[in-house]
N, C-alpha and C. Protein backbone atom coordinates (compact mmCIF):
# COMPACT_ATOMS: atom_id res chain seq x y z
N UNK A 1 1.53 -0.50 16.85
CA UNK A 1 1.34 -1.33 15.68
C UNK A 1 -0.01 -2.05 15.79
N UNK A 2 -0.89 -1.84 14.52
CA UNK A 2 -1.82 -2.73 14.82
C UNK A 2 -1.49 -4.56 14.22
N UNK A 3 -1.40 -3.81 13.12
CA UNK A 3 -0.88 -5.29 12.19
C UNK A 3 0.19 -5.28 11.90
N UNK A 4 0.80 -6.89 12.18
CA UNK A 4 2.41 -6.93 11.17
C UNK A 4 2.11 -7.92 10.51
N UNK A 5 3.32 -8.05 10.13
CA UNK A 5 3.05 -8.77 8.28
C UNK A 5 2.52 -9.96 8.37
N UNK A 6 2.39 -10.75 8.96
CA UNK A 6 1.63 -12.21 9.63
C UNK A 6 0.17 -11.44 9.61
N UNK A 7 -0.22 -11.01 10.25
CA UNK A 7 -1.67 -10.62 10.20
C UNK A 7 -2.02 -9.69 8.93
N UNK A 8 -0.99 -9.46 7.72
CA UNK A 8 -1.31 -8.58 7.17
C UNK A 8 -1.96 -9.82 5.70
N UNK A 9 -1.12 -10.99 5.74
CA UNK A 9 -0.94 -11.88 5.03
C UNK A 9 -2.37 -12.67 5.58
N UNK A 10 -3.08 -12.50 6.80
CA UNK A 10 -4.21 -12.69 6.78
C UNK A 10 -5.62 -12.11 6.33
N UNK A 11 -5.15 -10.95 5.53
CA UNK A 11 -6.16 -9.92 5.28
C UNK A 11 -5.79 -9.80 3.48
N UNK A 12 -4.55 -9.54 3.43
CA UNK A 12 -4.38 -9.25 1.83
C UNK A 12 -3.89 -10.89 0.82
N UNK A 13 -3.97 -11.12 -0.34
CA UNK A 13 -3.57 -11.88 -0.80
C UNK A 13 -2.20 -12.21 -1.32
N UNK A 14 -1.78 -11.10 -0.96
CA UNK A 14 -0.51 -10.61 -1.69
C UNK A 14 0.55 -11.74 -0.81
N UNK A 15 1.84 -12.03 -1.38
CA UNK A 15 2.96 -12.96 -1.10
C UNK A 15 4.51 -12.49 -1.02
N UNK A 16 5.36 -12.71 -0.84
CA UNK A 16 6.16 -12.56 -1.05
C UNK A 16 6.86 -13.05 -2.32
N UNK A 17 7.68 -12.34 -3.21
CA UNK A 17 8.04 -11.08 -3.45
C UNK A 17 7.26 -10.11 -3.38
N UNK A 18 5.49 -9.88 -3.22
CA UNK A 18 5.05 -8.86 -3.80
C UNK A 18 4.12 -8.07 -2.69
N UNK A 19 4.06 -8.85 -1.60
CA UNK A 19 3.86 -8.02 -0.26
C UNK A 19 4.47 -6.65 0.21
N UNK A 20 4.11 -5.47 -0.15
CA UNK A 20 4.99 -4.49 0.23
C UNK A 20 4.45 -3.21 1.33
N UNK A 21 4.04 -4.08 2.19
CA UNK A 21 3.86 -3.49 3.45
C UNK A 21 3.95 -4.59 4.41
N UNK A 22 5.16 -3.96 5.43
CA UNK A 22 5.55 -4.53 6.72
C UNK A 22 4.49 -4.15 8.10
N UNK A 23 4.12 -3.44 7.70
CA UNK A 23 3.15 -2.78 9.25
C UNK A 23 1.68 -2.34 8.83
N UNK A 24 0.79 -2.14 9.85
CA UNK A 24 -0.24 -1.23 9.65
C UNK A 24 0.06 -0.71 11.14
N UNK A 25 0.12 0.74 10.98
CA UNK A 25 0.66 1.44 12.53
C UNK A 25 -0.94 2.45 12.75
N UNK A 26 -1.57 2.91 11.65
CA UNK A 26 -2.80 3.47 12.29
C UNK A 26 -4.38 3.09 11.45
N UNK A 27 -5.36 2.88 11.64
CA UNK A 27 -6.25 2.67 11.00
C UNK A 27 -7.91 3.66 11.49
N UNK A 28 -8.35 4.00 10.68
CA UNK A 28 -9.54 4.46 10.96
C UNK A 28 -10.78 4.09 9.90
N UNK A 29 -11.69 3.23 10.38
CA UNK A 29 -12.27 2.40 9.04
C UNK A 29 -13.00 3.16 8.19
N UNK A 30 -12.90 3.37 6.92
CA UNK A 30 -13.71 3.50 6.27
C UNK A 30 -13.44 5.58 5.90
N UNK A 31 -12.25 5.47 6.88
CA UNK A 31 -11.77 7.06 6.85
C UNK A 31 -10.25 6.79 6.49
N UNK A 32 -9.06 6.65 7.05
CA UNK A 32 -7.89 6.20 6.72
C UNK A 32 -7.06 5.06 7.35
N UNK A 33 -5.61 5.29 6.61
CA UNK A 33 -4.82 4.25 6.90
C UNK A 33 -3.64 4.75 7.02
N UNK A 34 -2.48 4.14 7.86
CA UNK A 34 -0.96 4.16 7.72
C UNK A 34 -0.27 2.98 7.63
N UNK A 35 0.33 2.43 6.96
CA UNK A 35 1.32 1.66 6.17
C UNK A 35 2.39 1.48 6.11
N UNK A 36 3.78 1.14 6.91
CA UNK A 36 4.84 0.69 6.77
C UNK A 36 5.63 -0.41 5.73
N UNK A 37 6.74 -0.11 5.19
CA UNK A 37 7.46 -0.65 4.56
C UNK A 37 8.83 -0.31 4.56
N UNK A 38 9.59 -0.99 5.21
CA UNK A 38 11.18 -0.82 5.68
C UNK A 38 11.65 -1.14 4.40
N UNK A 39 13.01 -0.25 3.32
CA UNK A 39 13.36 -0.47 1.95
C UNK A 39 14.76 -0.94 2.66
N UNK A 40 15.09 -2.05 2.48
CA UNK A 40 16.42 -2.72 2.10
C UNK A 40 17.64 -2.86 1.27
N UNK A 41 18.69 -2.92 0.98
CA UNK A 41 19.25 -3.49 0.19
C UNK A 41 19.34 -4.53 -0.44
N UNK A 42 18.92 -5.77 0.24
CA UNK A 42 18.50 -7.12 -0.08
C UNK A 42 17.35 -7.10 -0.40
N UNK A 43 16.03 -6.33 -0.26
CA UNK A 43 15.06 -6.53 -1.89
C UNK A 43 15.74 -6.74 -2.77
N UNK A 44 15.51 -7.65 -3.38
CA UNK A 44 15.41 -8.59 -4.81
C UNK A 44 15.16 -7.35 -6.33
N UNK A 45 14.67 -6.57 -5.82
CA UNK A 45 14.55 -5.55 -6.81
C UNK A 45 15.61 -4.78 -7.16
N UNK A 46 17.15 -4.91 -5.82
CA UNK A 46 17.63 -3.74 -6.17
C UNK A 46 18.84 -4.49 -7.07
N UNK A 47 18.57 -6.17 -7.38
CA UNK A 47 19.67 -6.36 -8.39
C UNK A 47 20.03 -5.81 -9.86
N UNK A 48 18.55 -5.62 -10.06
CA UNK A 48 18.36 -4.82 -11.29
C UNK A 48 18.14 -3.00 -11.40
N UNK A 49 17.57 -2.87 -10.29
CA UNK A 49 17.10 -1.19 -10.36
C UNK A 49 17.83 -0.61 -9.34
N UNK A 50 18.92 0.15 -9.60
CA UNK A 50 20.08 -0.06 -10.47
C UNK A 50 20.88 -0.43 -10.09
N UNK A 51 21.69 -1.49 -10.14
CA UNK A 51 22.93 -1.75 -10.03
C UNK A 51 24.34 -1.15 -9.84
N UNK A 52 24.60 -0.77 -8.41
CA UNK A 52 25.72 0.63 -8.44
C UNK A 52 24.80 2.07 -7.70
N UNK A 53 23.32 2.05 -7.92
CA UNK A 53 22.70 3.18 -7.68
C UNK A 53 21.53 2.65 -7.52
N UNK A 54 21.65 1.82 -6.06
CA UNK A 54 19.59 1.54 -6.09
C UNK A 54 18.59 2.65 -5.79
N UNK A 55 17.47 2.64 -6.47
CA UNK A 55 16.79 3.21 -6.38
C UNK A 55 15.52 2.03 -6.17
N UNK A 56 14.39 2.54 -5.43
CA UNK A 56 13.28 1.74 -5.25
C UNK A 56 12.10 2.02 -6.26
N UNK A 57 11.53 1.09 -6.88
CA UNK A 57 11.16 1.56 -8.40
C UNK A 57 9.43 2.38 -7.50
N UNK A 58 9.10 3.49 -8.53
CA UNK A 58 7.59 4.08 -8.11
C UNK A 58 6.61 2.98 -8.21
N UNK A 59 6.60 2.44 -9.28
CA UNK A 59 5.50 1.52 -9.47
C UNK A 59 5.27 0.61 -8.10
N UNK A 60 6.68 -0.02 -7.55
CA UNK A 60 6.17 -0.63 -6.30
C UNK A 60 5.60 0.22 -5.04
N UNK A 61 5.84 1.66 -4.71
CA UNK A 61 5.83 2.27 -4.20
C UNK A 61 4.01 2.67 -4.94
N UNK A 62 3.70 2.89 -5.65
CA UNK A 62 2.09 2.71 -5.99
C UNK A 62 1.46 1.59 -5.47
N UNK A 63 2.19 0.35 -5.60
CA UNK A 63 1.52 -0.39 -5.14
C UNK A 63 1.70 -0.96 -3.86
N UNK A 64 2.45 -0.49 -3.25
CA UNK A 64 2.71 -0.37 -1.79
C UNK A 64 1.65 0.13 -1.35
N UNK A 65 1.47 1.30 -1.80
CA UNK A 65 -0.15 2.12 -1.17
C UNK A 65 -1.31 1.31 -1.42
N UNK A 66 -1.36 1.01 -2.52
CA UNK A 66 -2.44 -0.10 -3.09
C UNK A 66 -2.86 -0.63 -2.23
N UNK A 67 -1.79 -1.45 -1.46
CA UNK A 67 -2.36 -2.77 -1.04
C UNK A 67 -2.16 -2.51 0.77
N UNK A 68 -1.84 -1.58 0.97
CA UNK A 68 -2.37 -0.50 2.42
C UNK A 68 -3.67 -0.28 1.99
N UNK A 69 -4.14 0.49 1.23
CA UNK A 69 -5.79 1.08 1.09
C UNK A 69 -6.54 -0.11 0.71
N UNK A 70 -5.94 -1.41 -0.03
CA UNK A 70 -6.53 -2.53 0.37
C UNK A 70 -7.17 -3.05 1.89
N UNK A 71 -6.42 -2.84 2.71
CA UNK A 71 -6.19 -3.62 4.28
C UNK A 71 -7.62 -2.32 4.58
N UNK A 72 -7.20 -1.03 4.56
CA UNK A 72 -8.37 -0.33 4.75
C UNK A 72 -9.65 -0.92 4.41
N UNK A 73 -9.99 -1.45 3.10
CA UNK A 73 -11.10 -1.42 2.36
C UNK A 73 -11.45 -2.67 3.07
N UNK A 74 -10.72 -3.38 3.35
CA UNK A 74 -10.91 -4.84 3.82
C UNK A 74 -11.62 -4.87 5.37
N UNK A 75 -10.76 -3.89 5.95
CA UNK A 75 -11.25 -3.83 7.33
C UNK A 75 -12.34 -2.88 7.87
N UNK A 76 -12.69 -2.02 6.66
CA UNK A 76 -14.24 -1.69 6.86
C UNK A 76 -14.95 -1.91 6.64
N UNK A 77 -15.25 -2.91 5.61
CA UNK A 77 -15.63 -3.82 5.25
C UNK A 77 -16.73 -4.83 6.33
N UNK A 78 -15.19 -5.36 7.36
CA UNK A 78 -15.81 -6.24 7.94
C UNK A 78 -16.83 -6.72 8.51
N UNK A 79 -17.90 -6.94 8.41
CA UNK A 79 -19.41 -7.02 9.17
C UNK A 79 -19.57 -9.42 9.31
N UNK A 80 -18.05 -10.01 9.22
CA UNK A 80 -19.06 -11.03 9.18
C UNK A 80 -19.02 -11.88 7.98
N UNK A 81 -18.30 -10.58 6.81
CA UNK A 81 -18.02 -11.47 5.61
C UNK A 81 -17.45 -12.11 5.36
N UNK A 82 -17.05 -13.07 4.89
CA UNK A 82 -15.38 -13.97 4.36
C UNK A 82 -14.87 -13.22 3.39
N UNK A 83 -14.01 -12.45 4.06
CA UNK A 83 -12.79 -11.94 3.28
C UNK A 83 -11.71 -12.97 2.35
N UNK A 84 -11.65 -13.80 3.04
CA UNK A 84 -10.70 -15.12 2.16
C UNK A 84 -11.52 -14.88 0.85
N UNK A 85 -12.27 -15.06 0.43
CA UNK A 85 -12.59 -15.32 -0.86
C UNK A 85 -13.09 -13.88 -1.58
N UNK A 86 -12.25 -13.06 -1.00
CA UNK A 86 -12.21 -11.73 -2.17
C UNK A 86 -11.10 -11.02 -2.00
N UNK A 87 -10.88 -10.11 -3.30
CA UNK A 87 -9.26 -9.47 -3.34
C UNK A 87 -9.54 -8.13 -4.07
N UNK A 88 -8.32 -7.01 -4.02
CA UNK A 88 -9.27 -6.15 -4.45
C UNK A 88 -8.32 -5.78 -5.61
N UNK A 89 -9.05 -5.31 -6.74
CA UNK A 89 -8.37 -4.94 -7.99
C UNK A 89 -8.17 -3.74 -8.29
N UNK A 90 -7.21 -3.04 -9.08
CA UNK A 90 -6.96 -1.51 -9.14
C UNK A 90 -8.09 -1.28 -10.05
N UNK A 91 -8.79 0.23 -10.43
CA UNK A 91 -9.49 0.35 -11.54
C UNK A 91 -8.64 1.65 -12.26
N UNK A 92 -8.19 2.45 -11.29
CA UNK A 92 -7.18 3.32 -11.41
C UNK A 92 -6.43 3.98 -11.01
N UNK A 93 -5.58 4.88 -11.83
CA UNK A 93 -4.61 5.28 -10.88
C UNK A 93 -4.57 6.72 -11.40
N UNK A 94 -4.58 7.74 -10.73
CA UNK A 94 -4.30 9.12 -11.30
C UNK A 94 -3.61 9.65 -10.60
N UNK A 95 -3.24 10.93 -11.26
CA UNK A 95 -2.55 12.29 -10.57
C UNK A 95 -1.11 11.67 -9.75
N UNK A 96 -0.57 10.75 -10.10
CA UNK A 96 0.67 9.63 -9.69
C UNK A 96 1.71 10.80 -10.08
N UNK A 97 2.85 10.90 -8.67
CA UNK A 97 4.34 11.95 -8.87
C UNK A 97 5.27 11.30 -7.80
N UNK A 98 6.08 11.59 -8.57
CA UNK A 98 7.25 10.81 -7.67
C UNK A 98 8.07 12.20 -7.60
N UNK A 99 8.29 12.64 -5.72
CA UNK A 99 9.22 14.02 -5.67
C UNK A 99 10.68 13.37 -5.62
N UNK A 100 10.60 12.29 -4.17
CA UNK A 100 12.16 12.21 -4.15
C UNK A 100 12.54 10.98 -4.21
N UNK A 101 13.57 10.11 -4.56
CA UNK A 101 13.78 8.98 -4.64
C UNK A 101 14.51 7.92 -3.49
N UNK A 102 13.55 7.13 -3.62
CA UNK A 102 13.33 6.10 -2.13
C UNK A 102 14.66 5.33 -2.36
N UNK A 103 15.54 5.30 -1.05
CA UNK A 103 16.42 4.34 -1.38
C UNK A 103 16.93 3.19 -0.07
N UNK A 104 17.86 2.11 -0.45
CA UNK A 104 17.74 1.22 0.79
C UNK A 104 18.27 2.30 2.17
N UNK A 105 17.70 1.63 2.99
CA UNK A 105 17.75 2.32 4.52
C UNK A 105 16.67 3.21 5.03
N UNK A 106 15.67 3.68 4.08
CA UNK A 106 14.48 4.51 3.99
C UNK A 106 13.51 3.60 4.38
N UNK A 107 12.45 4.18 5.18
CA UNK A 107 11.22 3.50 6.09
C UNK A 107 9.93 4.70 5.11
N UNK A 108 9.56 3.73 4.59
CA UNK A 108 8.39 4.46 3.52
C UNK A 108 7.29 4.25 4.97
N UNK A 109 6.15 5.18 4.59
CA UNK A 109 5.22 5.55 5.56
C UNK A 109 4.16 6.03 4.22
N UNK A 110 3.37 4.98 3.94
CA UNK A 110 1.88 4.90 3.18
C UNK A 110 1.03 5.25 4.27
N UNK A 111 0.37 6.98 3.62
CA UNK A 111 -0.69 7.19 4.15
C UNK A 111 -2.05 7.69 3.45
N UNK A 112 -3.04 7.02 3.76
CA UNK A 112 -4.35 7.17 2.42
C UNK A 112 -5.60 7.41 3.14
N UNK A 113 -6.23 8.64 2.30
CA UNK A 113 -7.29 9.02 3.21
C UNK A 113 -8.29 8.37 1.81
N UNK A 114 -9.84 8.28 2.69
CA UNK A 114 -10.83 7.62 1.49
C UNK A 114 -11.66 9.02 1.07
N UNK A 115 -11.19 9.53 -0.47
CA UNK A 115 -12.27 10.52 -0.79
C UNK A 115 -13.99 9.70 -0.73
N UNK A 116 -13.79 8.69 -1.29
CA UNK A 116 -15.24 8.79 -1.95
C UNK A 116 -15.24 6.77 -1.53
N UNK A 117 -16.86 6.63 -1.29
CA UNK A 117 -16.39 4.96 -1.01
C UNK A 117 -18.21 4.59 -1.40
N UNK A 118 -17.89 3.89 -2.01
CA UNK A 118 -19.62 3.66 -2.83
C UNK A 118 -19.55 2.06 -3.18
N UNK A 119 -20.19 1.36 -2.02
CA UNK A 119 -20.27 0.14 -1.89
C UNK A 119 -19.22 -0.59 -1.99
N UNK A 120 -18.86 -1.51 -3.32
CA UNK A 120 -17.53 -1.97 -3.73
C UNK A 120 -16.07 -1.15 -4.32
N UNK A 121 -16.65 -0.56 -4.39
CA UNK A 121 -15.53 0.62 -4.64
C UNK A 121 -14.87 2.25 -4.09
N UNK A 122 -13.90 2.08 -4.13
CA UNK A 122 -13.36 2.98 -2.98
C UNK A 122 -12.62 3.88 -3.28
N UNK A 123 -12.09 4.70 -3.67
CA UNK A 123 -11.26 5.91 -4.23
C UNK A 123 -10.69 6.76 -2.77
N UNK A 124 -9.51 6.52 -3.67
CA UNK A 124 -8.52 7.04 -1.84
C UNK A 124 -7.52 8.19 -2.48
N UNK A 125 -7.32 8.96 -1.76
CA UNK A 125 -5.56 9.79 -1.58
C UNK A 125 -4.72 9.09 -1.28
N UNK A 126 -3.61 8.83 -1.70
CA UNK A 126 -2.62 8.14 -1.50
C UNK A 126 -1.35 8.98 -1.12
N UNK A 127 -0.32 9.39 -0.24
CA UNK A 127 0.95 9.75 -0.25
C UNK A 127 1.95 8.69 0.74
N UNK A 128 2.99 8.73 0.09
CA UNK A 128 4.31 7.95 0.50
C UNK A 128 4.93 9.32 1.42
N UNK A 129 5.73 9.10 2.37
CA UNK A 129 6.51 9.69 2.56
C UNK A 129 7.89 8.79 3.15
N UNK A 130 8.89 9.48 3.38
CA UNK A 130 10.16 9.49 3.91
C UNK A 130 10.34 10.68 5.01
N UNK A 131 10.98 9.95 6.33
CA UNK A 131 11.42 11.11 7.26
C UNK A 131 10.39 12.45 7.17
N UNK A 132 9.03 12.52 7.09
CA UNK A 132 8.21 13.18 6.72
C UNK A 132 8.31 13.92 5.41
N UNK A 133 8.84 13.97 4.53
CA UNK A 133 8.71 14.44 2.96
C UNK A 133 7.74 13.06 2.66
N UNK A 134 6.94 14.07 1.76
CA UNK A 134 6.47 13.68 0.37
C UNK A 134 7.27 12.78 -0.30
N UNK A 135 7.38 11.78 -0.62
CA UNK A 135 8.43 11.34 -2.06
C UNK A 135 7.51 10.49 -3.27
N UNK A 136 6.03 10.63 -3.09
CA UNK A 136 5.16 10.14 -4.35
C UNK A 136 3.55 10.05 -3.65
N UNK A 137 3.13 10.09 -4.66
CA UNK A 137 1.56 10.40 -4.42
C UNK A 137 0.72 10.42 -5.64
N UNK A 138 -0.79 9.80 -5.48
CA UNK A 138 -1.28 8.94 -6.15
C UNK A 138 -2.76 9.49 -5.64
N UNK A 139 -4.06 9.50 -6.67
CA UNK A 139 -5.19 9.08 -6.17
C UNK A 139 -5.45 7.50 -6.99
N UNK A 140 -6.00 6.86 -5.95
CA UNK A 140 -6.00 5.30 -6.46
C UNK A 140 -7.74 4.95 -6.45
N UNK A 141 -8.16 4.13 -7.59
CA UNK A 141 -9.51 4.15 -7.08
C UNK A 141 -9.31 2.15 -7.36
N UNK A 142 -10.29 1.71 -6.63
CA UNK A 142 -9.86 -0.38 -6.37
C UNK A 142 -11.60 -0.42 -6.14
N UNK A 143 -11.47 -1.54 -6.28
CA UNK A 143 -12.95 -2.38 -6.19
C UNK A 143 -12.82 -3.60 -5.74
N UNK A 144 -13.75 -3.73 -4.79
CA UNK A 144 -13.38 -5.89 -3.92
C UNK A 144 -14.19 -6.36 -4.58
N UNK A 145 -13.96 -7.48 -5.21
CA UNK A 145 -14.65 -8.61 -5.60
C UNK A 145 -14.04 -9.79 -5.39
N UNK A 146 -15.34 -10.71 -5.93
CA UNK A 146 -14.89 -12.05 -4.90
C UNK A 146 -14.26 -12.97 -6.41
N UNK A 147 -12.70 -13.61 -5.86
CA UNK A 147 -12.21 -14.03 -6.74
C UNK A 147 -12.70 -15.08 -7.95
């Protein structure tokens, strides 16, 4: 493990409810990332989605990766800058599929390689998996700026 969620909460802005990565288990700057997130039953999400049949919604699972290829962007970044006073924003999201559906007891594993990285902005591969399947995948492109 490199980072857990204490040190992750030192790098991203994100909070709880909306923190959705528990780990960073591999990093290579400015090349990739791996991302942990243990899915529960007690997320707060699964009172509503669905009730009787949780399912873990994609959108968080997009932004689960998000804010993994955040911690990337952040930590290659580093030369010295104050990160505290910048956050990074989506610009987009493409080619987004959801194969299989994430449910409590499942250990999601965000992994994102960087196609293309041009100063403030960064365009990554994104895939989720489960027990090694695929279960959604994304190219995400984000930009840091200072809040």
């Amino acid at each position: 493990m490199l980072y857990n969620v204490t040190e992750i909460e030192k790098i991203l802005p994100h909070r709880y409810p909306l923190l959705l990565v528990d780990r960073i288990i591999q990093l290579e700057p400015s090349k990739y990332i791996e991302g942990l997130k243990n899915i529960s039953i007690t997320d707060a999400v699964f009172q509503g989605h669905f009730p009787g049949h949780p399912v873990y919604p994609g959108v968080l699972i997009i932004e689960g990766m998000a804010q993994t290829g955040g911690v990337l962007a952040f930590k290659s970044l580093e030369n010295g800058e104050d990160m505290a006073g910048k956050v990074v924003y989506f610009l987009s999201i493409d080619k987004a599929k959801f194969r299989i559906p994430v449910t409590p007891g499942d250990q999601l594993i965000y992994k994102l390689s960087v196609i293309k990285n041009k100063g403030a902005i960064w365009q990554l591969d994104g895939k989720a998996y489960v027990d090694d399947k695929v279960v959604a995948e994304a190219e995400l492109k984000a930009m840091i700026v200072k809040k």
